[in-house]
Protein backbone atom coordinates (compact mmCIF):
# COMPACT_ATOMS: atom_id res chain seq x y z
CA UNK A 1 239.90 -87.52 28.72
CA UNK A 2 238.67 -89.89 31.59
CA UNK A 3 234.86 -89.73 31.92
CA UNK A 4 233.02 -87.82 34.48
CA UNK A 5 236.06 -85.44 34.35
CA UNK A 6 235.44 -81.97 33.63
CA UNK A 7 238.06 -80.92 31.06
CA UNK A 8 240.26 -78.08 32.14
CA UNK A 9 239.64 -74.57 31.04
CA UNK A 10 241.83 -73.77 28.59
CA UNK A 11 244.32 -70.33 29.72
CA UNK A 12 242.58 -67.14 27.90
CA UNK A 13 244.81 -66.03 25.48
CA UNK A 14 246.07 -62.32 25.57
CA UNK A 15 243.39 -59.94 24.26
CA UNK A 16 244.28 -57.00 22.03
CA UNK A 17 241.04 -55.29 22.52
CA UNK A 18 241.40 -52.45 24.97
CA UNK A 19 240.12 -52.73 28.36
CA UNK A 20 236.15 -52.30 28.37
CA UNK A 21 235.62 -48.56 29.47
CA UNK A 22 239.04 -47.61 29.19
CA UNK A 23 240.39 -47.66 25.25
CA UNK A 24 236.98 -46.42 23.69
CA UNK A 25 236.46 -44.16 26.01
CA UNK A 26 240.03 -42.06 25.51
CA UNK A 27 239.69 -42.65 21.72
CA UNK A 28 236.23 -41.14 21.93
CA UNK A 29 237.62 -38.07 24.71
CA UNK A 30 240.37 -36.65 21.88
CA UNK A 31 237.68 -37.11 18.89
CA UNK A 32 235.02 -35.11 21.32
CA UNK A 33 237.69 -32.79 22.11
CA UNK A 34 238.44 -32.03 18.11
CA UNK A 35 235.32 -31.91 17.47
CA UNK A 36 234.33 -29.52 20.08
CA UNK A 37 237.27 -27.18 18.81
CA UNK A 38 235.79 -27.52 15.09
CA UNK A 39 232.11 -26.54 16.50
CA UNK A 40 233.83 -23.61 18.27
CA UNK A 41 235.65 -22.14 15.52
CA UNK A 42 232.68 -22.92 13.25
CA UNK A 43 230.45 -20.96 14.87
CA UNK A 44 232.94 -18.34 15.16
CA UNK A 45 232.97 -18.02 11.35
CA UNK A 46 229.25 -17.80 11.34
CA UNK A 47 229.11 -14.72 13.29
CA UNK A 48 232.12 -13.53 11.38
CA UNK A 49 230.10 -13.83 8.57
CA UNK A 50 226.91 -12.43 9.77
CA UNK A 51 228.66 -9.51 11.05
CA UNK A 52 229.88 -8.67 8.43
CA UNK A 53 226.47 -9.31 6.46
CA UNK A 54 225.25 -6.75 8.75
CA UNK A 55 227.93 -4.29 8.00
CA UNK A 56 227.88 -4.68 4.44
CA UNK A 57 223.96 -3.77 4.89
CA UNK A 58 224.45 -0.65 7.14
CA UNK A 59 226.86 0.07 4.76
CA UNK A 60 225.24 0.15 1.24
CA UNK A 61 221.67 0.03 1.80
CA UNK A 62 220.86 1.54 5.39
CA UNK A 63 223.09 4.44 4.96
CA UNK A 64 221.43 5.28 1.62
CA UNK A 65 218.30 5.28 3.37
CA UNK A 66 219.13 7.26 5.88
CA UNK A 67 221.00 9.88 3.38
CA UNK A 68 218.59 10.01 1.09
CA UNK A 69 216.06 10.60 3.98
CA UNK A 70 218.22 14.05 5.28
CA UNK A 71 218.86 15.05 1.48
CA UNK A 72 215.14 15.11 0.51
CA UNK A 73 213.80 16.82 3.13
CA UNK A 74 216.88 19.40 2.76
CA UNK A 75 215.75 19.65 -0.63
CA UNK A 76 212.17 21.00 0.22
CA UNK A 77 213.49 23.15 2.69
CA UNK A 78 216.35 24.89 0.00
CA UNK A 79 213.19 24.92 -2.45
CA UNK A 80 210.36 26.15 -0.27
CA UNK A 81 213.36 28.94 0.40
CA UNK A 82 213.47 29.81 -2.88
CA UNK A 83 209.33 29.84 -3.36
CA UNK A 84 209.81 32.62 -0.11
CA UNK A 85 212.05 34.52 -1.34
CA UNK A 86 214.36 33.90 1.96
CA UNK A 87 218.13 34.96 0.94
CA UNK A 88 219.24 31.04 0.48
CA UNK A 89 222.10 32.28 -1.64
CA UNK A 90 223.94 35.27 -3.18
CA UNK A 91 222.29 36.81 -6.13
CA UNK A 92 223.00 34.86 -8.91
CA UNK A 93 226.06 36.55 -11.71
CA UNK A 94 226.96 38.26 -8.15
CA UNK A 95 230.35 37.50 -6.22
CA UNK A 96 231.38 33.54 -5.25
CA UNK A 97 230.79 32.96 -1.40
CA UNK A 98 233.90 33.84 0.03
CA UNK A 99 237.19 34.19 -1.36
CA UNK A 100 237.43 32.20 -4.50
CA UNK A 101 240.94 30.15 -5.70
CA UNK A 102 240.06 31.59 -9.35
CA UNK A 103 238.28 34.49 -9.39
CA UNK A 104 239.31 36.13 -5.62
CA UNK A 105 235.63 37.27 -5.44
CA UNK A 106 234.51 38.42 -1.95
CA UNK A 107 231.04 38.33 -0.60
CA UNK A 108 228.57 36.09 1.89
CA UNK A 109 230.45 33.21 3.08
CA UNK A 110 228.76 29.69 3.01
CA UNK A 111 228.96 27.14 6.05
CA UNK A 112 230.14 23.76 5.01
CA UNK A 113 226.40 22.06 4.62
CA UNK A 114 224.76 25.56 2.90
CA UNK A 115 222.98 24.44 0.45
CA UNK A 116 224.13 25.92 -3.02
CA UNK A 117 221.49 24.31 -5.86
CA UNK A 118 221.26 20.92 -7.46
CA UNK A 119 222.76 19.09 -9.60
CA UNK A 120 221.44 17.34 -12.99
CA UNK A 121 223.28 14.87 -15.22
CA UNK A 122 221.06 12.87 -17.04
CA UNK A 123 223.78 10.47 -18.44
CA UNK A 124 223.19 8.98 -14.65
CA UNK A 125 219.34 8.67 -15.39
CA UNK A 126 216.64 10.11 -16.50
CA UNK A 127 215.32 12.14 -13.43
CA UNK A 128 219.00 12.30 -12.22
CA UNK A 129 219.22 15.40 -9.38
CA UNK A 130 221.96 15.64 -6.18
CA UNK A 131 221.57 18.98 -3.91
CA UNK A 132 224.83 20.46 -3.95
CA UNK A 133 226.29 21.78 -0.67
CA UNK A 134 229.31 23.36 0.55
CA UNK A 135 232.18 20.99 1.98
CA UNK A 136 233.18 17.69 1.68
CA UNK A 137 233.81 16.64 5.00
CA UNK A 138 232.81 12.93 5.94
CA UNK A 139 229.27 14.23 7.90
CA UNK A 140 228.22 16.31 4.44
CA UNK A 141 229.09 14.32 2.11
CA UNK A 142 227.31 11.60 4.27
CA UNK A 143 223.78 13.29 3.90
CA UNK A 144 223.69 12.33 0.52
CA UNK A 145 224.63 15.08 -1.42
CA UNK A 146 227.07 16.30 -3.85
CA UNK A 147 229.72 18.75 -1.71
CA UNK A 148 231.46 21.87 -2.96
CA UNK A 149 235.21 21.69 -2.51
CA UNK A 150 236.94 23.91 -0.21
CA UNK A 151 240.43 22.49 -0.02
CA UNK A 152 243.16 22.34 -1.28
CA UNK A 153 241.52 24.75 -3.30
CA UNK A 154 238.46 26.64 -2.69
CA UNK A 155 235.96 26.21 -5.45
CA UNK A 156 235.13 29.10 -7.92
CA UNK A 157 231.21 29.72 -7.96
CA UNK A 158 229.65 28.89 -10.85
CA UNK A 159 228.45 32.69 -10.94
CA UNK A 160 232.14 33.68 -11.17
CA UNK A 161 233.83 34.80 -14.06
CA UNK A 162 236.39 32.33 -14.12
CA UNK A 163 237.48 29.05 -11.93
CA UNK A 164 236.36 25.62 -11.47
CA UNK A 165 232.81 24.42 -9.66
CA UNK A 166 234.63 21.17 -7.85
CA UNK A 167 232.29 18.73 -6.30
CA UNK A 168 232.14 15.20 -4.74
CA UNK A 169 230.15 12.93 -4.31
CA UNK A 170 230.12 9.11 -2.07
CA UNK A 171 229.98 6.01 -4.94
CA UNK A 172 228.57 3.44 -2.40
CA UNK A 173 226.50 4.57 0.39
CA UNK A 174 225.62 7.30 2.13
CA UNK A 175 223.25 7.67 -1.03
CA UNK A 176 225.79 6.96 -3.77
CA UNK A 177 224.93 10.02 -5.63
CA UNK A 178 227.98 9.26 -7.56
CA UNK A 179 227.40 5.54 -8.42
CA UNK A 180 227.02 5.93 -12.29
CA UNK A 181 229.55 8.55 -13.02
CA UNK A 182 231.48 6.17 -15.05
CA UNK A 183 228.69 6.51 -17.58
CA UNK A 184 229.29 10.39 -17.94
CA UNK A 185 230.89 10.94 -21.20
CA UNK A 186 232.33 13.30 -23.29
CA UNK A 187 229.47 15.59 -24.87
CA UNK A 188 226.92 15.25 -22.31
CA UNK A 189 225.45 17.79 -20.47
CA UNK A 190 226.06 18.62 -16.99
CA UNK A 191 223.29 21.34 -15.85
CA UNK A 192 223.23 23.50 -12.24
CA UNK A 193 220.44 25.00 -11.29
CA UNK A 194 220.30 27.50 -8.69
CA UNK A 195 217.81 29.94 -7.22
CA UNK A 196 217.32 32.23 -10.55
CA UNK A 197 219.44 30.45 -13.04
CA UNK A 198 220.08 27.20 -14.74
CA UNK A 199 224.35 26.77 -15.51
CA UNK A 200 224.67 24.49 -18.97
CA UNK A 201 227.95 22.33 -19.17
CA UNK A 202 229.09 20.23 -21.65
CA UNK A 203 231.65 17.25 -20.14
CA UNK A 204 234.80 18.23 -22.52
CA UNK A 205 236.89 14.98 -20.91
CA UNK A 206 237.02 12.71 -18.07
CA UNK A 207 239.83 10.74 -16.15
CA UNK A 208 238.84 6.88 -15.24
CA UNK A 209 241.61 6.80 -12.48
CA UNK A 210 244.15 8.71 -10.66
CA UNK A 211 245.34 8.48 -7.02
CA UNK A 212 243.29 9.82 -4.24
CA UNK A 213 246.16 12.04 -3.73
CA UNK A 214 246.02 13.85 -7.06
CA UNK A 215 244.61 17.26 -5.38
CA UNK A 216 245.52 18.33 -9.35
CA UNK A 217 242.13 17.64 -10.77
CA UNK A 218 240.37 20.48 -8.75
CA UNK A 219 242.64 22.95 -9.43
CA UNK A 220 241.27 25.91 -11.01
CA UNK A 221 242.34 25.04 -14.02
CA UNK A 222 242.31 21.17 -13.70
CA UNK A 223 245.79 18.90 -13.96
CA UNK A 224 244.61 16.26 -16.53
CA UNK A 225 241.44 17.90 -17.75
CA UNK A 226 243.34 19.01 -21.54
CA UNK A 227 242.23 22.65 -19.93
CA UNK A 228 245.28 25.14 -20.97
CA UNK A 229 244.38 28.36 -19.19
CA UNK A 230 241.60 30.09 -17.02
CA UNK A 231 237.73 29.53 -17.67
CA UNK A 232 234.38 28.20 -16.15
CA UNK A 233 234.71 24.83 -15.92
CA UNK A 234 233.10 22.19 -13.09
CA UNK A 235 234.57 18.82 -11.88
CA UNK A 236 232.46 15.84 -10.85
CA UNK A 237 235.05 13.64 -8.27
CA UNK A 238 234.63 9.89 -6.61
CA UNK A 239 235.68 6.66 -5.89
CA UNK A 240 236.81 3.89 -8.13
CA UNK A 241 236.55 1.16 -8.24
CA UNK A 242 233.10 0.70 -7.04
CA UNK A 243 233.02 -0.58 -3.32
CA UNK A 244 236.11 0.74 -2.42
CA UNK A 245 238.16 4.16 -2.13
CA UNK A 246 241.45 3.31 -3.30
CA UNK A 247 241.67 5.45 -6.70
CA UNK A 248 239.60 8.69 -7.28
CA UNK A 249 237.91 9.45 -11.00
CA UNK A 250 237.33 12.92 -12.53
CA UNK A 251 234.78 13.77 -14.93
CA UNK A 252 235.38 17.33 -16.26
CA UNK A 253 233.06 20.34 -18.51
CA UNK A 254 232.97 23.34 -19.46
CA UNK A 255 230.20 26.32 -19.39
CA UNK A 256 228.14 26.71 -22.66
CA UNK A 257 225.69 29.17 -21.32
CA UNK A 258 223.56 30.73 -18.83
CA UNK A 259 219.66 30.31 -19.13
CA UNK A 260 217.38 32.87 -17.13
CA UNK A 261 214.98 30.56 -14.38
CA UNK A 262 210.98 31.49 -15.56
CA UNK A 263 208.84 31.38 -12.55
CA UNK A 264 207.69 27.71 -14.14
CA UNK A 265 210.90 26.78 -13.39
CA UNK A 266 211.08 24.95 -16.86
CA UNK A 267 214.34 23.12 -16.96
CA UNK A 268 216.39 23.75 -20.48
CA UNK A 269 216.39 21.54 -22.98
CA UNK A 270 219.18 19.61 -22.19
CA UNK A 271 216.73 18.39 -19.35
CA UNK A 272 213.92 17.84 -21.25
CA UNK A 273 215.39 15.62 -23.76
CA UNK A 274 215.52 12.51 -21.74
């Protein structure tokens, strides 16, 4: 190298890091772009989720509410009709409301939603009562209350002489008035109490599941029930498993006697031993 000679820049050898600005910034356009489609379809799964958060709420604890709102003051009204005197009901040991499946009784008809009595099993708790009420369309049965049958078969009364009291009830929601019927067993006592008399069952059998299509099981003399021929038997009906409708469950009794209503109103003993 001669002196006061600048030596010559050596050639720049061939890079193979991308072009400032350009490489990066592509790399960075398709990871933004995933990204962005992640964020999207995360937060779609969040409101997924809290939709259905908010359904499974309306559905099990706001309906209950609201059901067991409309059956209470129902309740007062049936009982403060009663206290009056006002004709609530037919007499009771009189004719079934309407032309009954067992008995062929004639007499006052009931409008689905009449309210008939109430219901008391205290294998489903200790202060355990459901206001029983004709039909069990989708809007009764959504007030909370325990519905008379009236298809496929119309329900015998439990003043009648012979037939079967069907009801049903919701499991989940809409009050759940049903929710513990799997704890109904055989030997317990299943008591209806209407205007002037209190109806005494004892729960002879019960059916943990059966299709929702087995219309057998509120027949007057229930498919299933180890019933042979006409008598006065009731049939508590609902979903199984709980949180769903797919199967139906039967719990089934039998009449053991009829107790007089004193103007107390002091339930029988099957009531008071709880």
């Amino acid at each position: 190298m001669t002196q006061g000679t600048e030596p010559a820049a050596e050639e720049a050898a061939p890079s193979s890091e991308p072009e400032p600005g350009v490489g990066p910034r592509r790399r960075r356009g398709r990871g933004g772009w995933a990204l962005a489609v992640l964020g999207v379809v995360g937060e779609l799964l969040i409101t997924l989720g809290l939709v259905l958060g908010l359904f499974v709420t309306y559905s099990l604890w706001w309906t209950d509410v609201l059901a067991d709102r409309s059956a209470s003051a129902a309740s007062d009204h049936l009982r403060e009709s009663w206290a009056t005197g006002a004709p609530a009901a037919p007499p009771s040991g009189g004719p079934s409301a309407g032309p009954s499946a067992a008995a062929g009784g004639t007499g006052p008809s009931y409008a689905a939603g009449d309210g008939i009595g109430f219901l008391h099993v205290p294998a489903m708790g200790r202060d355990y009562q459901v206001m029983i009420r004709m039909g069990t369309d989708t809007a009764t049965l959504a007030e909370g209350v325990a519905g008379v049958y009236e298809q496929p078969y119309r329900s015998a009364m439990p003043w009648d002489e012979s037939g079967n009291f069907a009801l049903a009830a919701h499991r989940d929601g809409h009050g759940a008035k049903f929710h513990e019927l799997d704890a109904v067993g055989k030997g317990d006592a299943i008591v209806v109490e209407t205007r002037d008399k209190w109806y005494v069952y004892r729960v002879d059998s019960t059916l943990p599941e059966t299709s929702k299509y087995d219309t057998g099981i509120v027949a007057p003399v229930p498919k299933g029930s180890g019933y042979t021929a006409p008598g006065r038997y009731i049939t508590l009906t609902t979903c199984t498993p709980v949180y769903t409708s797919r199967y139906r469950m039967a719990v089934w009794g039998s009449l053991v006697r009829v107790d007089d209503i004193d103007a107390a109103r002091t339930p029988p003993a099957e009531l008071r031993q709880r």
